[in-house]
PDB file of N, CA and C in Angstrom:
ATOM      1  N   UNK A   1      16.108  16.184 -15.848  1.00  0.00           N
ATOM      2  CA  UNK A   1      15.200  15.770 -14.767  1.00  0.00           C
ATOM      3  C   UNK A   1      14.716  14.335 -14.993  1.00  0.00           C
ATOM      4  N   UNK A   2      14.726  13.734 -14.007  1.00  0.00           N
ATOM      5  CA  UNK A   2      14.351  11.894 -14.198  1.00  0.00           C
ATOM      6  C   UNK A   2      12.871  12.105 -13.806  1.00  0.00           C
ATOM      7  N   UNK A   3      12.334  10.782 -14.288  1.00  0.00           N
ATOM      8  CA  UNK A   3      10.836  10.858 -13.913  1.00  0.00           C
ATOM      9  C   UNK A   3      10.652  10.809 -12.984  1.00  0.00           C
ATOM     10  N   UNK A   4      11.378  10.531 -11.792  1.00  0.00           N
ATOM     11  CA  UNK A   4      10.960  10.450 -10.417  1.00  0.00           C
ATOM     12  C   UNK A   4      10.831  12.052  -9.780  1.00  0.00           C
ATOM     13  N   UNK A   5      11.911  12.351 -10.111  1.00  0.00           N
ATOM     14  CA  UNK A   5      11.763  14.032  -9.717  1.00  0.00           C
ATOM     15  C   UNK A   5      11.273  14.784 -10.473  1.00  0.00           C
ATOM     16  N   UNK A   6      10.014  14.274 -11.399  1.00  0.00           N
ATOM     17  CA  UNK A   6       9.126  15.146 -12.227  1.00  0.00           C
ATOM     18  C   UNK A   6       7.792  14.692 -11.542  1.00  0.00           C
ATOM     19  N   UNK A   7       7.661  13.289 -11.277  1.00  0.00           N
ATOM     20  CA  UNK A   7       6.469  13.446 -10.454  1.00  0.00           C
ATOM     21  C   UNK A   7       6.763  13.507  -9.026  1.00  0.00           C
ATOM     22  N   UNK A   8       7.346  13.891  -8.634  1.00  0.00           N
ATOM     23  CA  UNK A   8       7.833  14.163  -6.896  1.00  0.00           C
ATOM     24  C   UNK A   8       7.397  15.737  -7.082  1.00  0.00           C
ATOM     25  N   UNK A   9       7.816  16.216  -8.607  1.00  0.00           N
ATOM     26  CA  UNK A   9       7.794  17.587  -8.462  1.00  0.00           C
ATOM     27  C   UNK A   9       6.435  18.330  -8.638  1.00  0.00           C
ATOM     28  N   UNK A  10       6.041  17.033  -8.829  1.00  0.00           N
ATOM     29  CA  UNK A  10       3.987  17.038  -9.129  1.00  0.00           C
ATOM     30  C   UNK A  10       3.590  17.021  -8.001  1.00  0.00           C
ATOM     31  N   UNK A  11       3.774  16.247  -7.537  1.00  0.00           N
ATOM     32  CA  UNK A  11       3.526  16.045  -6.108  1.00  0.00           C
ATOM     33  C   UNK A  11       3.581  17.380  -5.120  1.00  0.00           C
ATOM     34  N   UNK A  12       4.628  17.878  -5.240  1.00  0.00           N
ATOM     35  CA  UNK A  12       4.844  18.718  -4.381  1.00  0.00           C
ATOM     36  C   UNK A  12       4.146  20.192  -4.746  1.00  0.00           C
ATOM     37  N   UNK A  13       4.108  20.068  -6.129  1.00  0.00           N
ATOM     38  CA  UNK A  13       3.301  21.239  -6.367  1.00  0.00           C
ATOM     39  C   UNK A  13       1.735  21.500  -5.890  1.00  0.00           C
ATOM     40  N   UNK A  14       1.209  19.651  -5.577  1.00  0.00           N
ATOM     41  CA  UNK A  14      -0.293  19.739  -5.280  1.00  0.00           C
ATOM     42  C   UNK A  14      -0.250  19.981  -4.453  1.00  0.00           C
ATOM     43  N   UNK A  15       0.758  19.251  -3.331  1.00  0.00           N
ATOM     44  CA  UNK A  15      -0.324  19.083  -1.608  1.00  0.00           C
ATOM     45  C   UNK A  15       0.698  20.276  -1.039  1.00  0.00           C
ATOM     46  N   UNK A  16       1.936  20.680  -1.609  1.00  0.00           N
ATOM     47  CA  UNK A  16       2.868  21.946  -1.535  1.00  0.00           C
ATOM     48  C   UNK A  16       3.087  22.079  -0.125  1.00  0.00           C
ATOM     49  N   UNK A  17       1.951  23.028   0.004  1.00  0.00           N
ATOM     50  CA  UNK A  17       2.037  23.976   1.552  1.00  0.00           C
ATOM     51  C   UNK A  17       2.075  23.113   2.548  1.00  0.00           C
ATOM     52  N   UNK A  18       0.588  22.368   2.730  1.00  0.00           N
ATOM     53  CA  UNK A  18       0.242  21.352   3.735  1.00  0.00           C
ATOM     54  C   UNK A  18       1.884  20.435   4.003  1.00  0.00           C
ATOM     55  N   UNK A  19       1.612  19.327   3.317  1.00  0.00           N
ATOM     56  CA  UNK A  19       2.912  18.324   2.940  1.00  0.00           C
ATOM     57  C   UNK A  19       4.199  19.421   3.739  1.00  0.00           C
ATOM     58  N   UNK A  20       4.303  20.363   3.274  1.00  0.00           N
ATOM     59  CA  UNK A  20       5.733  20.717   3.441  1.00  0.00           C
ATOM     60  C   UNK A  20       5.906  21.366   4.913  1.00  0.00           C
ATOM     61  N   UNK A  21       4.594  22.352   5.655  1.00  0.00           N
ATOM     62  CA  UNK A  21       4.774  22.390   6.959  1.00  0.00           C
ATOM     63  C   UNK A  21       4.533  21.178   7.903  1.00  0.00           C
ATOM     64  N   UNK A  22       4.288  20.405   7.648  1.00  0.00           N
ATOM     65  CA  UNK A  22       4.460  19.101   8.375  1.00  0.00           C
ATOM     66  C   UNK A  22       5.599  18.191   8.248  1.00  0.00           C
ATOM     67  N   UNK A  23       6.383  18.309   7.115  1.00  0.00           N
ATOM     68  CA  UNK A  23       7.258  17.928   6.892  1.00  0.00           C
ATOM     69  C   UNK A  23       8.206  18.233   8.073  1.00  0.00           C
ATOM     70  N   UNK A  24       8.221  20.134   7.550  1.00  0.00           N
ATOM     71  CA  UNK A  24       9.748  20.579   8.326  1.00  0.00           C
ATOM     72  C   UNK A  24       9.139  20.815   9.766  1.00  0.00           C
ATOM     73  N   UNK A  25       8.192  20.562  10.276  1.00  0.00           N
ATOM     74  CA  UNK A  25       8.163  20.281  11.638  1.00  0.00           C
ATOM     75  C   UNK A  25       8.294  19.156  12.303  1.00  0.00           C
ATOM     76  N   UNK A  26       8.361  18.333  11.603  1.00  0.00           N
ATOM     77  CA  UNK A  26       9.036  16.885  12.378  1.00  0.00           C
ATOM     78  C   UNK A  26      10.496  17.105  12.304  1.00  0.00           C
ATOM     79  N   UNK A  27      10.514  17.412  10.710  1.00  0.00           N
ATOM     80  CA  UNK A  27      12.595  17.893  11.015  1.00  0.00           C
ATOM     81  C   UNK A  27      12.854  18.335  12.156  1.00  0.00           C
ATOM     82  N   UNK A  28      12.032  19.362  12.473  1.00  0.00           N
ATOM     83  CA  UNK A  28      12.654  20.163  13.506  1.00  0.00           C
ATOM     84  C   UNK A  28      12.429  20.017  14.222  1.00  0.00           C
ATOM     85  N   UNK A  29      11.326  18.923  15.155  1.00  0.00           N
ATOM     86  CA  UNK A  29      10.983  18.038  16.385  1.00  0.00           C
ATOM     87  C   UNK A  29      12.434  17.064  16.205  1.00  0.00           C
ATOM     88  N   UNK A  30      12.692  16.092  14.876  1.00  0.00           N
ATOM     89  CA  UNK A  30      13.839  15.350  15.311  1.00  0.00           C
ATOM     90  C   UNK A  30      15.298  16.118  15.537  1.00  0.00           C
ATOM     91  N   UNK A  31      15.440  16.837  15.047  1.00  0.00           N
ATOM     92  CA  UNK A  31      16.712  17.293  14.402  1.00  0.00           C
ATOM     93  C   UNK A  31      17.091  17.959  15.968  1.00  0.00           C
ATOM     94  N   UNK A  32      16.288  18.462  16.748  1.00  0.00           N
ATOM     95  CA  UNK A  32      16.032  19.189  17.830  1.00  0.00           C
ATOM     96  C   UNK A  32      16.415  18.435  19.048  1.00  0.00           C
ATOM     97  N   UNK A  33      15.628  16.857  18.851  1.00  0.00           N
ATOM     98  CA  UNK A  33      15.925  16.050  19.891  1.00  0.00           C
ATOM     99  C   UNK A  33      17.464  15.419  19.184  1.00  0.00           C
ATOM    100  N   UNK A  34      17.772  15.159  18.514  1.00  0.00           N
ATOM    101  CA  UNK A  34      19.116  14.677  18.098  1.00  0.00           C
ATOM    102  C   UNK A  34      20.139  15.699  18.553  1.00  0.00           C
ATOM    103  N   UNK A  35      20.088  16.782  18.548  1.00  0.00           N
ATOM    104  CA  UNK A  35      20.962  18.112  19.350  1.00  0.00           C
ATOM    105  C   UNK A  35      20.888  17.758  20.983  1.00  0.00           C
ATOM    106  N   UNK A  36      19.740  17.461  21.076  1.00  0.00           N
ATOM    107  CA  UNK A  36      19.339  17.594  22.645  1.00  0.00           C
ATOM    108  C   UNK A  36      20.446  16.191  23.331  1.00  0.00           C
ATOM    109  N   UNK A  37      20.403  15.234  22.842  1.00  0.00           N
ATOM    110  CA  UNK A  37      21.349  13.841  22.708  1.00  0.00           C
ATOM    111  C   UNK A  37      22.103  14.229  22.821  1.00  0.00           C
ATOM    112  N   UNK A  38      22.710  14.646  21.606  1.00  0.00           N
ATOM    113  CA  UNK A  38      24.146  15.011  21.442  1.00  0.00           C
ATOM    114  C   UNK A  38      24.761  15.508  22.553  1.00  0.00           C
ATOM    115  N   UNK A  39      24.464  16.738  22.863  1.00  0.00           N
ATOM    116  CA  UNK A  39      24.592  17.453  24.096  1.00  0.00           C
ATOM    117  C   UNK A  39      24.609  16.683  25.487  1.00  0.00           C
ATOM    118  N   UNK A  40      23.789  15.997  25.928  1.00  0.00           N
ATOM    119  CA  UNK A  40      23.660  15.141  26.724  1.00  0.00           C
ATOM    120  C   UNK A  40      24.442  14.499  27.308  1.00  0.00           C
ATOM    121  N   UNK A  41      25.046  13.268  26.277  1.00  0.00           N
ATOM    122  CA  UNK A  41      26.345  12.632  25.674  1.00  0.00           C
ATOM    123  C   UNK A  41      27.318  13.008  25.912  1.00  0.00           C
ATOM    124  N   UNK A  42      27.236  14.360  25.542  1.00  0.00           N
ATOM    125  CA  UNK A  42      28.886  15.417  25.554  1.00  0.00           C
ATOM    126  C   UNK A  42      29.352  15.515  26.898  1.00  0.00           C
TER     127      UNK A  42
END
């Protein structure tokens, strides 16, 4: 493990929950509209 992904892994252990449902809801706001494009396009 490198130090970056030991304190990333700190990191993630503090703010965890919060940090991470906000995270994967933008994923899935972009990732959603990038499908929606795609499709579009097609």
């Amino acid at each position: 493990m490198t130090i970056c992904a030991c304190i990333f892994y700190e990191l993630h252990l503090n703010f965890g929950t919060k940090t991470e449902k906000l995270t994967n809801k933008l994923l899935e706001s972009v990732y959603a509209k990038g499908k929606y494009k795609m499709k579009s396009q097609a």
